[in-house]
N, C-alpha and C. Protein backbone atom coordinates (compact mmCIF):
# COMPACT_ATOMS: atom_id res chain seq x y z
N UNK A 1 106.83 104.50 89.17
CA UNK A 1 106.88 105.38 88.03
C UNK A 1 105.80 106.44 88.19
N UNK A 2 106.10 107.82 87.97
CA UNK A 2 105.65 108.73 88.31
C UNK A 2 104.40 109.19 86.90
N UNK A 3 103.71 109.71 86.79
CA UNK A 3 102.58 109.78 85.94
C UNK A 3 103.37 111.24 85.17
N UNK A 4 104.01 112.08 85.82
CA UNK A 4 104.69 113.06 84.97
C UNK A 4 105.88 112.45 83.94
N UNK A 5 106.25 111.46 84.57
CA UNK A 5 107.63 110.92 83.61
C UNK A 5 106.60 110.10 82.38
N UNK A 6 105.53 109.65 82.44
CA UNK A 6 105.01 108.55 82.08
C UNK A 6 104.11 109.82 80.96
N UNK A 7 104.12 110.79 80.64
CA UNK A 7 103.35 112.21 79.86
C UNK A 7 104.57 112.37 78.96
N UNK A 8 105.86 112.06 79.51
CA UNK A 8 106.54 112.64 78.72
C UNK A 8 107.22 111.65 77.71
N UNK A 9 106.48 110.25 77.54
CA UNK A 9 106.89 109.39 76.93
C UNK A 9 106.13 109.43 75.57
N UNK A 10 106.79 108.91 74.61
CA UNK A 10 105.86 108.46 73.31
C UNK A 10 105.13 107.03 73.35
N UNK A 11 104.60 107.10 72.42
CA UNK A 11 103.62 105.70 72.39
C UNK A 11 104.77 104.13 71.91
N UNK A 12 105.60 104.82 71.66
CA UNK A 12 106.57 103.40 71.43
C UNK A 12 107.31 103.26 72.48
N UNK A 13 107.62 104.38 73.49
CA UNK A 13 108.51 103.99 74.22
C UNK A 13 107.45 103.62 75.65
N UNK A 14 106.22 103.67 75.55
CA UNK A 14 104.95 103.41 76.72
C UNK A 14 104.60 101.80 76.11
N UNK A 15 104.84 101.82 74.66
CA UNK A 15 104.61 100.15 74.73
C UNK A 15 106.17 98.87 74.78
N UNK A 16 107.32 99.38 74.64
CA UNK A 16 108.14 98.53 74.76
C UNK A 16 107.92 99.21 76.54
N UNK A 17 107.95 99.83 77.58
CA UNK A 17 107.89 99.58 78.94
C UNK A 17 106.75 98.63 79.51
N UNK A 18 105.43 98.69 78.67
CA UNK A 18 104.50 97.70 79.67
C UNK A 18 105.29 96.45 78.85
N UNK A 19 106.05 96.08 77.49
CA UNK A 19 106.12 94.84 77.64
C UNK A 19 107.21 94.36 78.33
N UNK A 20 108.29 95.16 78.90
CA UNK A 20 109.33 94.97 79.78
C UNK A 20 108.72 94.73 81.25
N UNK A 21 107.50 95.70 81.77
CA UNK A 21 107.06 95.22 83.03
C UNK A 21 106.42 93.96 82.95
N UNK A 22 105.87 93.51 82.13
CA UNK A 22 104.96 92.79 82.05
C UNK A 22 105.92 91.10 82.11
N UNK A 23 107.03 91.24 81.11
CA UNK A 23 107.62 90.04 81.48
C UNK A 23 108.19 90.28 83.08
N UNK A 24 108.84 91.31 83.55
CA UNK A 24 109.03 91.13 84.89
C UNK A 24 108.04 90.87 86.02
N UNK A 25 106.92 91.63 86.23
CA UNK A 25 105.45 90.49 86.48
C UNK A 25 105.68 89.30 86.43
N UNK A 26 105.46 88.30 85.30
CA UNK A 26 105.69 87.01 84.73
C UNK A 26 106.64 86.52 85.95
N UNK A 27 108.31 87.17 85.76
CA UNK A 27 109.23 86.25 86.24
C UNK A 27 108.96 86.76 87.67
N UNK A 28 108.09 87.48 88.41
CA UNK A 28 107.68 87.61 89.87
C UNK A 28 107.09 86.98 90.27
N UNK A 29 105.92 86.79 89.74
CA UNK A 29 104.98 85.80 89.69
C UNK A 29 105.38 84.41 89.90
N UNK A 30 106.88 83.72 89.27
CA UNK A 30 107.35 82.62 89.13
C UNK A 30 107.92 82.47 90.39
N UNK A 31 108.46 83.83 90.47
CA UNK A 31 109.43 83.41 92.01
C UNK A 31 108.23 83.51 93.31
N UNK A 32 107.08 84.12 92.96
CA UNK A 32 106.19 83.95 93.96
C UNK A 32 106.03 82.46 94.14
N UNK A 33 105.08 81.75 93.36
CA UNK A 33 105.14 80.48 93.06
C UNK A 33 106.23 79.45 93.53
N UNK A 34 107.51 79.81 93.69
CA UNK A 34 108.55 78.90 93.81
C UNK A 34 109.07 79.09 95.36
N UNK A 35 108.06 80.85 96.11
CA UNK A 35 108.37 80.69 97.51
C UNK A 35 109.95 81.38 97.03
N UNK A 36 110.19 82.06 96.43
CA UNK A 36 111.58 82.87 96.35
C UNK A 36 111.55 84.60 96.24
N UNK A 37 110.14 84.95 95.98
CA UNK A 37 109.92 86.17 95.91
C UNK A 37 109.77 86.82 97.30
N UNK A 38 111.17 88.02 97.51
CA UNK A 38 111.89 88.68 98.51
C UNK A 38 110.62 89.96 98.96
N UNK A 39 110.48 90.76 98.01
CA UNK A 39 109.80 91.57 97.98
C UNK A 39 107.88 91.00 97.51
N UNK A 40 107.38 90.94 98.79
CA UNK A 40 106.08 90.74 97.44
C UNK A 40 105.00 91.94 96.82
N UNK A 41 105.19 93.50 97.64
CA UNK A 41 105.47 94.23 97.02
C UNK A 41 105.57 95.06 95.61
N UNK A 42 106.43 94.37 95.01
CA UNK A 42 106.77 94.60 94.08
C UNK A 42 105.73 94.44 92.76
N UNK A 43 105.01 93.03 93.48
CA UNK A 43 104.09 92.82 92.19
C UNK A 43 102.84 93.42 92.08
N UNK A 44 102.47 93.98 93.23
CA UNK A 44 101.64 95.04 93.10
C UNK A 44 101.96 96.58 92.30
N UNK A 45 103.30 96.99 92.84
CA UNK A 45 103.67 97.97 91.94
C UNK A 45 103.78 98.08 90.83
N UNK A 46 104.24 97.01 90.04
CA UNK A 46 104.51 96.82 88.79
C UNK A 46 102.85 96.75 87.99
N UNK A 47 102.06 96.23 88.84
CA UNK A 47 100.89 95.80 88.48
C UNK A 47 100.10 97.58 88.10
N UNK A 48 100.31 98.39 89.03
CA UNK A 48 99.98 99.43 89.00
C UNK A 48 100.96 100.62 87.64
N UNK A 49 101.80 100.26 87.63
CA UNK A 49 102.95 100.92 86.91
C UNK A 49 102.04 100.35 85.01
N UNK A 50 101.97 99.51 85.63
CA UNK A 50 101.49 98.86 83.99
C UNK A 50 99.81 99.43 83.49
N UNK A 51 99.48 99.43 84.83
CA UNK A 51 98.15 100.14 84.43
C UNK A 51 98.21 101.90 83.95
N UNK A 52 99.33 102.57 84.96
CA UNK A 52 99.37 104.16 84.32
C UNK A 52 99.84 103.93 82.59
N UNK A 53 100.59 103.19 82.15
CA UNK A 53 101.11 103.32 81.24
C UNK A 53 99.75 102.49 80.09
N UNK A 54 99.23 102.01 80.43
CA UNK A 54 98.10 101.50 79.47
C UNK A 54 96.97 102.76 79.44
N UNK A 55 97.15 103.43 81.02
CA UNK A 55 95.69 104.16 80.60
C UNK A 55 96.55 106.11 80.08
N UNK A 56 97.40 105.81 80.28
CA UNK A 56 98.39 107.15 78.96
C UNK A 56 97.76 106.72 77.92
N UNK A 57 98.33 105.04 77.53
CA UNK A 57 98.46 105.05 76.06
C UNK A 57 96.91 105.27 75.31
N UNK A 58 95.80 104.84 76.06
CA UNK A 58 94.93 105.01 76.04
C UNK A 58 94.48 106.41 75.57
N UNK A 59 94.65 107.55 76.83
CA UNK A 59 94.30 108.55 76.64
C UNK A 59 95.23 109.12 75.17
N UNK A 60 96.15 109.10 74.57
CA UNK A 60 97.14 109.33 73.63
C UNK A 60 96.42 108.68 72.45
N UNK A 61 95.80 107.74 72.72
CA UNK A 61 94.93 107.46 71.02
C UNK A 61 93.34 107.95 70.73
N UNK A 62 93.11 108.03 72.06
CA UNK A 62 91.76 108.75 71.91
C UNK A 62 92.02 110.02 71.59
N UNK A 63 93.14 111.36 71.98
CA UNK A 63 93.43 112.12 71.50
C UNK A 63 93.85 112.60 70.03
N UNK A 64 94.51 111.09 69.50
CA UNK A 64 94.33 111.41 67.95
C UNK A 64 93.34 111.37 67.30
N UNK A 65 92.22 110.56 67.62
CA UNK A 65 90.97 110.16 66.91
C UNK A 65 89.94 111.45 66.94
């Protein structure tokens, strides 16, 4: 996820995405654990994806205050 797509989001639609990555994390994490996770990859990205979108939402409330 690109940091320009991630500007053009609102604060509701930046918090239902980290909680959609965040359970997918979770079920990566599981398949890591179980020795089924294809990509491992992935959980780094997501890991990173979750951080642009926390530190938007971040910058987006310090801007109202």
């Amino acid at each position: 996820m690109k940091m320009n797509d991630i500007r053009d989001m609102s604060q509701t639609d930046i918090r239902a995405k980290v909680r959609e990555l965040k359970k997918e994390l979770f079920n990566l994490q599981l398949q890591k654990a179980s020795a089924r996770l294809e990509k491992p990859s992935q959980i780094r990205n997501i890991r990173r994806d979750i951080a642009r979108l926390e530190t938007q939402l971040s910058s987006l409330k310090a801007a109202h205050n």
